[in-house]
PDB file of N, CA and C in Angstrom:
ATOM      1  N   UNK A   1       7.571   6.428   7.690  1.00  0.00           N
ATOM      2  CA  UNK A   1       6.217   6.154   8.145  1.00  0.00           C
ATOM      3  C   UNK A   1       5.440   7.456   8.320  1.00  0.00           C
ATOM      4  N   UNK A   2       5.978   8.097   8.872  1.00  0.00           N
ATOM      5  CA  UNK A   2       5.277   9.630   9.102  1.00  0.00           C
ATOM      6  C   UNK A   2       5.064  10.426   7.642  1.00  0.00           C
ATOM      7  N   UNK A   3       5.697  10.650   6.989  1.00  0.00           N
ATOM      8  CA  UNK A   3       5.602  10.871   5.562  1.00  0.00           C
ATOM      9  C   UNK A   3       4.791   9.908   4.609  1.00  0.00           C
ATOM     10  N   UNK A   4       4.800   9.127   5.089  1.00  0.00           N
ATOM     11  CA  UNK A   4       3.839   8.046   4.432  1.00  0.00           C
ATOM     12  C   UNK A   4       2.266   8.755   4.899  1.00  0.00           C
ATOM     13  N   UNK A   5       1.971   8.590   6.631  1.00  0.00           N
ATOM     14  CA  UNK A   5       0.922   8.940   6.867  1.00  0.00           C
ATOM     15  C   UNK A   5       0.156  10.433   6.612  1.00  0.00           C
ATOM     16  N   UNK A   6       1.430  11.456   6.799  1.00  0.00           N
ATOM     17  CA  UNK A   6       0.830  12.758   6.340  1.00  0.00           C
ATOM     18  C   UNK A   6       0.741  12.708   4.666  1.00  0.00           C
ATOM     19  N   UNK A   7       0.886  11.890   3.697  1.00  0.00           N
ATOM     20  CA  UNK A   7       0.513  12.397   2.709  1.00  0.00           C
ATOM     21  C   UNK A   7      -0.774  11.851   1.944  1.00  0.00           C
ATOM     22  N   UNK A   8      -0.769  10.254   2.683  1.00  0.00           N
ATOM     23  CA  UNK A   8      -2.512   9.627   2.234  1.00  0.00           C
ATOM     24  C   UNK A   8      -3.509  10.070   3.401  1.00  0.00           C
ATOM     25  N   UNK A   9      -2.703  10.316   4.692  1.00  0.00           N
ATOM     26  CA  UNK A   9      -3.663  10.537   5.444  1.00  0.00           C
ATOM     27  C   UNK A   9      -4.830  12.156   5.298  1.00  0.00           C
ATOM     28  N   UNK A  10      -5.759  11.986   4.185  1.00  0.00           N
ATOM     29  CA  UNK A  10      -6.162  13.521   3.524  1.00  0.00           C
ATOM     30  C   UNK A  10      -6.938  14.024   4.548  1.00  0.00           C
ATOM     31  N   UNK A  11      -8.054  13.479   5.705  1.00  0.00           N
ATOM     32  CA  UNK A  11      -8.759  14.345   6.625  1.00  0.00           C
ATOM     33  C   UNK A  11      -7.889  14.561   7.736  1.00  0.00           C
ATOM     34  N   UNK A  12      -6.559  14.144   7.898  1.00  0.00           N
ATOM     35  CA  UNK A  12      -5.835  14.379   9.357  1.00  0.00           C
ATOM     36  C   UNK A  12      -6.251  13.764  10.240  1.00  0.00           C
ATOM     37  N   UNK A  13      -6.689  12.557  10.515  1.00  0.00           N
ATOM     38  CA  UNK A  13      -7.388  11.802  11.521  1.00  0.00           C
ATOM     39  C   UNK A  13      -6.059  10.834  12.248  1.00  0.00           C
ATOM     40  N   UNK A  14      -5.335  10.790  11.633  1.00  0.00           N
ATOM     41  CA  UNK A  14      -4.036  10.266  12.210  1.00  0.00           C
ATOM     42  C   UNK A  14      -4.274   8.677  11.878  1.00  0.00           C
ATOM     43  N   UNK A  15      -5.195   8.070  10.165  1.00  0.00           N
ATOM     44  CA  UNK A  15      -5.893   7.011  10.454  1.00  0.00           C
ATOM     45  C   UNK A  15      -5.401   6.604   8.688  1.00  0.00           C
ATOM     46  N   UNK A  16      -5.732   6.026   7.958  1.00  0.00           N
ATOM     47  CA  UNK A  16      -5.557   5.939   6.825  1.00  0.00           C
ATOM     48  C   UNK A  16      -7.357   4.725   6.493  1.00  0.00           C
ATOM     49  N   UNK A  17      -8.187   5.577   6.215  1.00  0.00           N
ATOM     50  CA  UNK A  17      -9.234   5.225   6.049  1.00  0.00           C
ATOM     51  C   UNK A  17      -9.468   4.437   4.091  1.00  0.00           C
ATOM     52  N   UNK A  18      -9.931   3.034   4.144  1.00  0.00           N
ATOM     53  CA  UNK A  18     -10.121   2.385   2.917  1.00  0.00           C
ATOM     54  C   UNK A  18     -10.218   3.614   1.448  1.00  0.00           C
ATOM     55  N   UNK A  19     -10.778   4.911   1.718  1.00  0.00           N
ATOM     56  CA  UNK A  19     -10.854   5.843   0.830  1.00  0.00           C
ATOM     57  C   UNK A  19      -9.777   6.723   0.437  1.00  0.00           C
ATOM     58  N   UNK A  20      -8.697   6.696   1.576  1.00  0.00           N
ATOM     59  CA  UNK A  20      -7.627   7.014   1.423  1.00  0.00           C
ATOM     60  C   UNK A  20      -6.557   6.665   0.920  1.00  0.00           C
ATOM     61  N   UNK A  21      -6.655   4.893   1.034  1.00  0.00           N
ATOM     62  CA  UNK A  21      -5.834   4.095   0.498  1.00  0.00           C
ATOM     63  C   UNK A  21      -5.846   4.046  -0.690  1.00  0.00           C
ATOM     64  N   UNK A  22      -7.186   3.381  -0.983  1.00  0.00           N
ATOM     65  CA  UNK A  22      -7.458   3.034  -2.520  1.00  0.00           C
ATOM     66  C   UNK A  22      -7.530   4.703  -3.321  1.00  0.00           C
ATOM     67  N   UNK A  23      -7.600   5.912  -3.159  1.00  0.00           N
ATOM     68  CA  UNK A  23      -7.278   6.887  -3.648  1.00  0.00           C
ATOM     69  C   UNK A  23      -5.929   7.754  -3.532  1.00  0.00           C
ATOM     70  N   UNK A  24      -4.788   6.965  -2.707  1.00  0.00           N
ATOM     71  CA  UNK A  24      -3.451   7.221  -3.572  1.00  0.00           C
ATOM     72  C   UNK A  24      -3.048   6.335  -4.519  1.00  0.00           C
ATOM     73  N   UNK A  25      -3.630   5.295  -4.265  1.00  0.00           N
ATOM     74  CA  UNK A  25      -3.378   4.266  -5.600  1.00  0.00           C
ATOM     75  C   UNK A  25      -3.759   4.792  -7.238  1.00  0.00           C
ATOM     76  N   UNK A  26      -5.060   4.995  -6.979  1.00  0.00           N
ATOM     77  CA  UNK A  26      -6.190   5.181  -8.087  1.00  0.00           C
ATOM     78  C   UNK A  26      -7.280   6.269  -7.861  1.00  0.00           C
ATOM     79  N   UNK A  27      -7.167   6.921  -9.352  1.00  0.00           N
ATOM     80  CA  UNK A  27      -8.590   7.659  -9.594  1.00  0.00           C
ATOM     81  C   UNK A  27      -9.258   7.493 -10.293  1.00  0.00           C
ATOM     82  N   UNK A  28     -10.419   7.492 -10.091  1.00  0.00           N
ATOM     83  CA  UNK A  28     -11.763   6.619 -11.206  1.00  0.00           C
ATOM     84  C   UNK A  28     -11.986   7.647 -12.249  1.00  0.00           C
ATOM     85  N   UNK A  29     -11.595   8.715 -11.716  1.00  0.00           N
ATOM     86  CA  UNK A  29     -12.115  10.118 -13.373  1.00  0.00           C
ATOM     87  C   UNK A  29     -13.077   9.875 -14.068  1.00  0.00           C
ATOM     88  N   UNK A  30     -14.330   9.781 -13.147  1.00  0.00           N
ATOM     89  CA  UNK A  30     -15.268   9.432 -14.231  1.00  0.00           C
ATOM     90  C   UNK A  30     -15.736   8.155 -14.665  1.00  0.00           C
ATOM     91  N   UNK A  31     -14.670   6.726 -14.299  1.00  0.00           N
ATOM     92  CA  UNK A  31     -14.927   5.029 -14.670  1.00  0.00           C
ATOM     93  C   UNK A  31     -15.678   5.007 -14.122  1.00  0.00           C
ATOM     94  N   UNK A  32     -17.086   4.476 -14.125  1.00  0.00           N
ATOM     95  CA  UNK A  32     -18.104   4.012 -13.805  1.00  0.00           C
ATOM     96  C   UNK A  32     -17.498   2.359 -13.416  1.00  0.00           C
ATOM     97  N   UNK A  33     -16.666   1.789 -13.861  1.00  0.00           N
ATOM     98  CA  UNK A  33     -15.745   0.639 -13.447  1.00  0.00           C
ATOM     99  C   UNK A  33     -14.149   0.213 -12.969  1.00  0.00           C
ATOM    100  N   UNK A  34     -14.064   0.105 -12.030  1.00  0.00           N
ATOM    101  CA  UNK A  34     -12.650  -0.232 -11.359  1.00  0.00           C
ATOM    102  C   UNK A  34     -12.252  -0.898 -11.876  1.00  0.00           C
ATOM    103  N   UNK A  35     -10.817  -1.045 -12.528  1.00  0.00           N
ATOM    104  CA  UNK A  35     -10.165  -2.124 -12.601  1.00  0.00           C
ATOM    105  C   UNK A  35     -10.219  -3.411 -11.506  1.00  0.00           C
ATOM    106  N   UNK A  36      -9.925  -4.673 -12.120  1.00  0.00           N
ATOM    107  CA  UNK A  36      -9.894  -5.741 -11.111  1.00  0.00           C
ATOM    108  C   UNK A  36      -8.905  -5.331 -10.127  1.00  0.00           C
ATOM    109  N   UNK A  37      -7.973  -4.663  -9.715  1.00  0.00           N
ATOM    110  CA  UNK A  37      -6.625  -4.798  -9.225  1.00  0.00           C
ATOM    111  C   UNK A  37      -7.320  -4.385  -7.946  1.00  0.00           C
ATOM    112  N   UNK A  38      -7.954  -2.992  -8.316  1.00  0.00           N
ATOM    113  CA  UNK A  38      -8.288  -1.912  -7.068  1.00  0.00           C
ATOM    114  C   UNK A  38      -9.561  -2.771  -6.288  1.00  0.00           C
ATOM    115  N   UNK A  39     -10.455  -3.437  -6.967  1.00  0.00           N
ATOM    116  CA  UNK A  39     -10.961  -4.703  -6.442  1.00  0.00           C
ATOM    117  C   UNK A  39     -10.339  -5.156  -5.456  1.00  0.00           C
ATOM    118  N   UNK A  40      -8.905  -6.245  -5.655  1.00  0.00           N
ATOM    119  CA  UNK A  40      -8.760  -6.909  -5.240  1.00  0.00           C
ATOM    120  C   UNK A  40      -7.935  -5.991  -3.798  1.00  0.00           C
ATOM    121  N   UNK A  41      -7.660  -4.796  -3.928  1.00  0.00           N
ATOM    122  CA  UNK A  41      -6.784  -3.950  -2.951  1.00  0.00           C
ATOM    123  C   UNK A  41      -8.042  -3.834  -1.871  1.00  0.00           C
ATOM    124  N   UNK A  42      -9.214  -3.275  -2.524  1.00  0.00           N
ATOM    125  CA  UNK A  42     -10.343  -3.071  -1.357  1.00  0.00           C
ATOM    126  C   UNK A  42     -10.373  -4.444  -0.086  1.00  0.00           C
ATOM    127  N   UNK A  43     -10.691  -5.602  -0.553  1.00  0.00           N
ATOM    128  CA  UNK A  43     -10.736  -6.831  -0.690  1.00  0.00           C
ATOM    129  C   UNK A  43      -9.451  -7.040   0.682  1.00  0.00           C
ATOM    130  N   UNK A  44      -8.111  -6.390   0.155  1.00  0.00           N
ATOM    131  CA  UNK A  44      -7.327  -7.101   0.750  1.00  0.00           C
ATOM    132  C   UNK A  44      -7.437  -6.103   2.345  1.00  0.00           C
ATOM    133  N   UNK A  45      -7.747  -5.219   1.880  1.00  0.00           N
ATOM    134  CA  UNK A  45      -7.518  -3.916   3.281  1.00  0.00           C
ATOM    135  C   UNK A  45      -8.320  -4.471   4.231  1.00  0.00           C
ATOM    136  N   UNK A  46      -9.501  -4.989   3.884  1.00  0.00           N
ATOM    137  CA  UNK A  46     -10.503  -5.495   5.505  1.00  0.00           C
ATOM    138  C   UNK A  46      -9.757  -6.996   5.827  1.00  0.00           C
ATOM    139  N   UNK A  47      -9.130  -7.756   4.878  1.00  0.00           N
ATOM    140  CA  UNK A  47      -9.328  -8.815   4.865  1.00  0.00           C
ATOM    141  C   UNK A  47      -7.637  -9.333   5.899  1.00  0.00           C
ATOM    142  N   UNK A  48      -7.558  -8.576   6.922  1.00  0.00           N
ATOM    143  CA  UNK A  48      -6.292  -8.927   7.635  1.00  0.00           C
ATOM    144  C   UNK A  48      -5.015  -8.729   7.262  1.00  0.00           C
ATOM    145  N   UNK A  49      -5.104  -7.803   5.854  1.00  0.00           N
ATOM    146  CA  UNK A  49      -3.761  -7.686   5.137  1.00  0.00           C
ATOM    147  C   UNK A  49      -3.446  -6.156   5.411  1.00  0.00           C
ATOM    148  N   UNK A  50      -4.615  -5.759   5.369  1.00  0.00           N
ATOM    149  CA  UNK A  50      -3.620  -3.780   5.504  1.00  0.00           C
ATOM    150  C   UNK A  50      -4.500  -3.489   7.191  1.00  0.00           C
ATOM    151  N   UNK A  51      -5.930  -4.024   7.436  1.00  0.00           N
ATOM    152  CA  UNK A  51      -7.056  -3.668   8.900  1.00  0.00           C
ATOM    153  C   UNK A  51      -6.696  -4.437   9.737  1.00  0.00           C
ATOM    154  N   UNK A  52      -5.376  -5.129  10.113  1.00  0.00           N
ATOM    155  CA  UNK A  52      -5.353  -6.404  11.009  1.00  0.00           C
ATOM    156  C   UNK A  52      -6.755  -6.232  12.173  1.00  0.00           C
ATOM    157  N   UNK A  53      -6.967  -4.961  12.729  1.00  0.00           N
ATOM    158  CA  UNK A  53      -7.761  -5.239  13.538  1.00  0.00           C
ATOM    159  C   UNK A  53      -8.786  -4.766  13.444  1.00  0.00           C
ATOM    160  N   UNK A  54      -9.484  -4.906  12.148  1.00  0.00           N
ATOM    161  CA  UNK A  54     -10.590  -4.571  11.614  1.00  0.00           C
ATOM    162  C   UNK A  54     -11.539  -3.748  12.543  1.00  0.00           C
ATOM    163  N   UNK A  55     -11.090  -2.433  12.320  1.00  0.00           N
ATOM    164  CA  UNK A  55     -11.789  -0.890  12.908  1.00  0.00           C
ATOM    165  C   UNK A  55     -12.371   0.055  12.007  1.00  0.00           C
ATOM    166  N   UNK A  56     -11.529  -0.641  10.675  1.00  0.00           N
ATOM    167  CA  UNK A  56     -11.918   0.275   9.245  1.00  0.00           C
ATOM    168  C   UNK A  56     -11.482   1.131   8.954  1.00  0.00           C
ATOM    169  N   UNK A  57     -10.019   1.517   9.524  1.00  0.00           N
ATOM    170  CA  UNK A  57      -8.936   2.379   9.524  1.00  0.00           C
ATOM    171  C   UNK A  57      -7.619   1.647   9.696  1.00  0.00           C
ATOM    172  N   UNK A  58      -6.243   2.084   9.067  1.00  0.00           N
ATOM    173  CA  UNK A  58      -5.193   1.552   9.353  1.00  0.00           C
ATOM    174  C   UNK A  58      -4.613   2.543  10.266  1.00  0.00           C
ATOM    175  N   UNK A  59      -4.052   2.374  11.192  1.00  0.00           N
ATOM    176  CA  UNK A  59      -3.353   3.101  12.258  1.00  0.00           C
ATOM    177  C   UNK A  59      -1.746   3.230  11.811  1.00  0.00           C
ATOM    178  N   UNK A  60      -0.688   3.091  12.840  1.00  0.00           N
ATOM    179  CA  UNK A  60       0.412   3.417  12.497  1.00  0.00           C
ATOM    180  C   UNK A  60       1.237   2.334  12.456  1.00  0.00           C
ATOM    181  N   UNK A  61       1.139   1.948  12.946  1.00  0.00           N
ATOM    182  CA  UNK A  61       1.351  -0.126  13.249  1.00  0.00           C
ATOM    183  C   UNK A  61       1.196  -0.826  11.887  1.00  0.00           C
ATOM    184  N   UNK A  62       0.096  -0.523  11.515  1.00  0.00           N
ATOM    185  CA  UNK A  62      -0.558  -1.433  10.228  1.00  0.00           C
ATOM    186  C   UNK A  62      -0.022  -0.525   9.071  1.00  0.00           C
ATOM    187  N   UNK A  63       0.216   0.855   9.295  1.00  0.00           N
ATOM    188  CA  UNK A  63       0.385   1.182   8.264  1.00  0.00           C
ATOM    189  C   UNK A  63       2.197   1.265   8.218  1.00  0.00           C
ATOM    190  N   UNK A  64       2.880   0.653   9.289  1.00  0.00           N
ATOM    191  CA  UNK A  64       4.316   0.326   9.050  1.00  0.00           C
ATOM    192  C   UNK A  64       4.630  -1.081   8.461  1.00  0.00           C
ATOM    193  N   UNK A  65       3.116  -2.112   8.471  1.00  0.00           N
ATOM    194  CA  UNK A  65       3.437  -3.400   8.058  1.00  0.00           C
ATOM    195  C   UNK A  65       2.941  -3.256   7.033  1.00  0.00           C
ATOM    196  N   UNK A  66       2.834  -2.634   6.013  1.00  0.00           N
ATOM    197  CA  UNK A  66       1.931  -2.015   4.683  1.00  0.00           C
ATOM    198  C   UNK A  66       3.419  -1.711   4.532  1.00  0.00           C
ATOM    199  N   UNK A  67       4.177  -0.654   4.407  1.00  0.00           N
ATOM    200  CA  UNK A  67       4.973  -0.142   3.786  1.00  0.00           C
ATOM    201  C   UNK A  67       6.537  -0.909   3.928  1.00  0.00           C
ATOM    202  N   UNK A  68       6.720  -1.451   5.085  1.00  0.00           N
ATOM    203  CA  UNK A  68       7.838  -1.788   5.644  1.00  0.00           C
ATOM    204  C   UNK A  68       8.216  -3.300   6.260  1.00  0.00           C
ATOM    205  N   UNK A  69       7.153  -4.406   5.021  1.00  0.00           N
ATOM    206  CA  UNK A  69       6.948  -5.174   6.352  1.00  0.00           C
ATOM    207  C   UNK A  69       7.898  -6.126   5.856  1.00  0.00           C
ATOM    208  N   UNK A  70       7.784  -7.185   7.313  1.00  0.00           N
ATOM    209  CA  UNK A  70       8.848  -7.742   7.936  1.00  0.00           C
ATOM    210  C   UNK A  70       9.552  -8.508   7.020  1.00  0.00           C
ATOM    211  N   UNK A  71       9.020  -9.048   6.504  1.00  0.00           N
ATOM    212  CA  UNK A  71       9.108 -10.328   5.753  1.00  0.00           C
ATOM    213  C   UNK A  71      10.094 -10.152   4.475  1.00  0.00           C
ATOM    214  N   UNK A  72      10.080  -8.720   4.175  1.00  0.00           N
ATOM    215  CA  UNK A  72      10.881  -8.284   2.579  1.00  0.00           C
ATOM    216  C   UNK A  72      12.180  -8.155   2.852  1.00  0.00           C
ATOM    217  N   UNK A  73      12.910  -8.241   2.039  1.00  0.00           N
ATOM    218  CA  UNK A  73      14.521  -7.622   2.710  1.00  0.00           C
ATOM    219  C   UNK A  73      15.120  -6.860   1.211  1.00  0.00           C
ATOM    220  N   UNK A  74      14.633  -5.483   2.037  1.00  0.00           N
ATOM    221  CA  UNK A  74      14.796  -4.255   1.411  1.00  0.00           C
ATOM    222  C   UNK A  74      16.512  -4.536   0.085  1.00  0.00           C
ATOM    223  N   UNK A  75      17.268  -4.797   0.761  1.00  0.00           N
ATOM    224  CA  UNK A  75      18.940  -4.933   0.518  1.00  0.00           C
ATOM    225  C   UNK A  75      18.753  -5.934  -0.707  1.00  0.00           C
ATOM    226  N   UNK A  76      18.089  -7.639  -0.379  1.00  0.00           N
ATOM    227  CA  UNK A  76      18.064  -8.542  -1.426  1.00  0.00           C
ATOM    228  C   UNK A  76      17.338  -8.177  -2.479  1.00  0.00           C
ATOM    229  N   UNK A  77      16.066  -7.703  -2.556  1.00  0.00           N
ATOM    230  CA  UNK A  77      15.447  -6.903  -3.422  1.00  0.00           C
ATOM    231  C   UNK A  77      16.071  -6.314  -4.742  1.00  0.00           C
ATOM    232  N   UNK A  78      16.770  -5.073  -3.578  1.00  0.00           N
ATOM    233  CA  UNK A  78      17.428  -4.260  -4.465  1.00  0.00           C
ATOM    234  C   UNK A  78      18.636  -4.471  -5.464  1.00  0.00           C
ATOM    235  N   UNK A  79      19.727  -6.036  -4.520  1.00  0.00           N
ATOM    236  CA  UNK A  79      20.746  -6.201  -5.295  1.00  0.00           C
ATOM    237  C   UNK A  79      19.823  -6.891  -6.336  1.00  0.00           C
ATOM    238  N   UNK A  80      19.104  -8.013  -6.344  1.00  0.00           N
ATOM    239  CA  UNK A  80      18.666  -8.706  -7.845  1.00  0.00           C
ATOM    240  C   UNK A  80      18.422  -8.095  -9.072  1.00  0.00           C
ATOM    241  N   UNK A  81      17.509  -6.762  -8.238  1.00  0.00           N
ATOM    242  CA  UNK A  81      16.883  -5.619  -9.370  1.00  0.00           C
ATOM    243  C   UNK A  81      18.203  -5.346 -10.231  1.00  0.00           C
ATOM    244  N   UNK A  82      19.050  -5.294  -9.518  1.00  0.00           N
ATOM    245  CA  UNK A  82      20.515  -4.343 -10.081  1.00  0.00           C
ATOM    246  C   UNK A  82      21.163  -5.316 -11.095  1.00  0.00           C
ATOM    247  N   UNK A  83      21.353  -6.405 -10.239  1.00  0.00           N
ATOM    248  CA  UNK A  83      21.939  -7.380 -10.807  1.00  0.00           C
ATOM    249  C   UNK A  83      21.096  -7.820 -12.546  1.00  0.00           C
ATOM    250  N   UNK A  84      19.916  -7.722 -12.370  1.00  0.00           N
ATOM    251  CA  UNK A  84      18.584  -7.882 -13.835  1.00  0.00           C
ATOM    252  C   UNK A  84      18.924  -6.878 -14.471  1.00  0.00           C
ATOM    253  N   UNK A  85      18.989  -5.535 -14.304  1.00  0.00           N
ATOM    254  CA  UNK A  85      18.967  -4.658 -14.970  1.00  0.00           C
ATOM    255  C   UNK A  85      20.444  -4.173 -15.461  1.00  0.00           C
ATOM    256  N   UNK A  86      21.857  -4.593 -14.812  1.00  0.00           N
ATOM    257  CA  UNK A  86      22.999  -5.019 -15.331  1.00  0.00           C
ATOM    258  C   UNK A  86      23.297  -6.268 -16.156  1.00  0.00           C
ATOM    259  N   UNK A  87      22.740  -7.392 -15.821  1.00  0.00           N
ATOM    260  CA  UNK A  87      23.118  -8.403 -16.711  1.00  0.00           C
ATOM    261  C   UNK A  87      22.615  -8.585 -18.159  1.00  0.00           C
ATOM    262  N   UNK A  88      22.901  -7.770 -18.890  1.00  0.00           N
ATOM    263  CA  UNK A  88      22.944  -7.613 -20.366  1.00  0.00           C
ATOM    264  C   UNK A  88      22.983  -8.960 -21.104  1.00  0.00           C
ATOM    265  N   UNK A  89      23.616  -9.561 -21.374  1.00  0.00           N
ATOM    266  CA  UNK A  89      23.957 -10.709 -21.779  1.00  0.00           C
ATOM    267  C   UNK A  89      23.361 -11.925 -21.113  1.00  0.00           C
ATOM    268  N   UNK A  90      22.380 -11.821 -20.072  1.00  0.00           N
ATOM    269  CA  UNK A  90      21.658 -12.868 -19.317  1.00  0.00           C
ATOM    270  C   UNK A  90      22.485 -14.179 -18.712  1.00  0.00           C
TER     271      UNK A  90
END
């Protein structure tokens, strides 16, 4: 989490601000148009998925349920991946 926050967090505010987010994701270089994706990421950050408490910053809380959250299980994940990418013969 801390490594997470010191490396998007770019002004040091201890905050992960919508400009921060969507710019470790993506750089526009010049697109005068976003892909739909980064759309739908803006979209999701106010919308109770990354701002639960809509301040317009993710804190440390929100930004542990962003990276770490509850619901995934890190372990099952990983065996399937293994298991897909070993099973040759399907």
């Amino acid at each position: 989490l801390q490594e997470t926050m010191e490396d998007i967090d770019k002004n040091g505010d201890g905050f992960i601000d919508l400009e921060e987010y969507i710019g470790d994701m993506y750089s526009q270089d010049g697109d005068a148009d976003e892909p739909e994706w980064v759309k739908t990421e803006r979209e999701q950050f106010f919308v109770e998925f990354r701002d639960k408490n809509r301040d317009g910053k993710m804190d440390k809380e929100e930004t542990k349920d962003w990276i770490l959250p509850s619901d995934y299980d890190h372990a099952e994940a990983e065996a399937r991946h293994l298991v897909y990418e070993s099973d040759q013969d399907k």
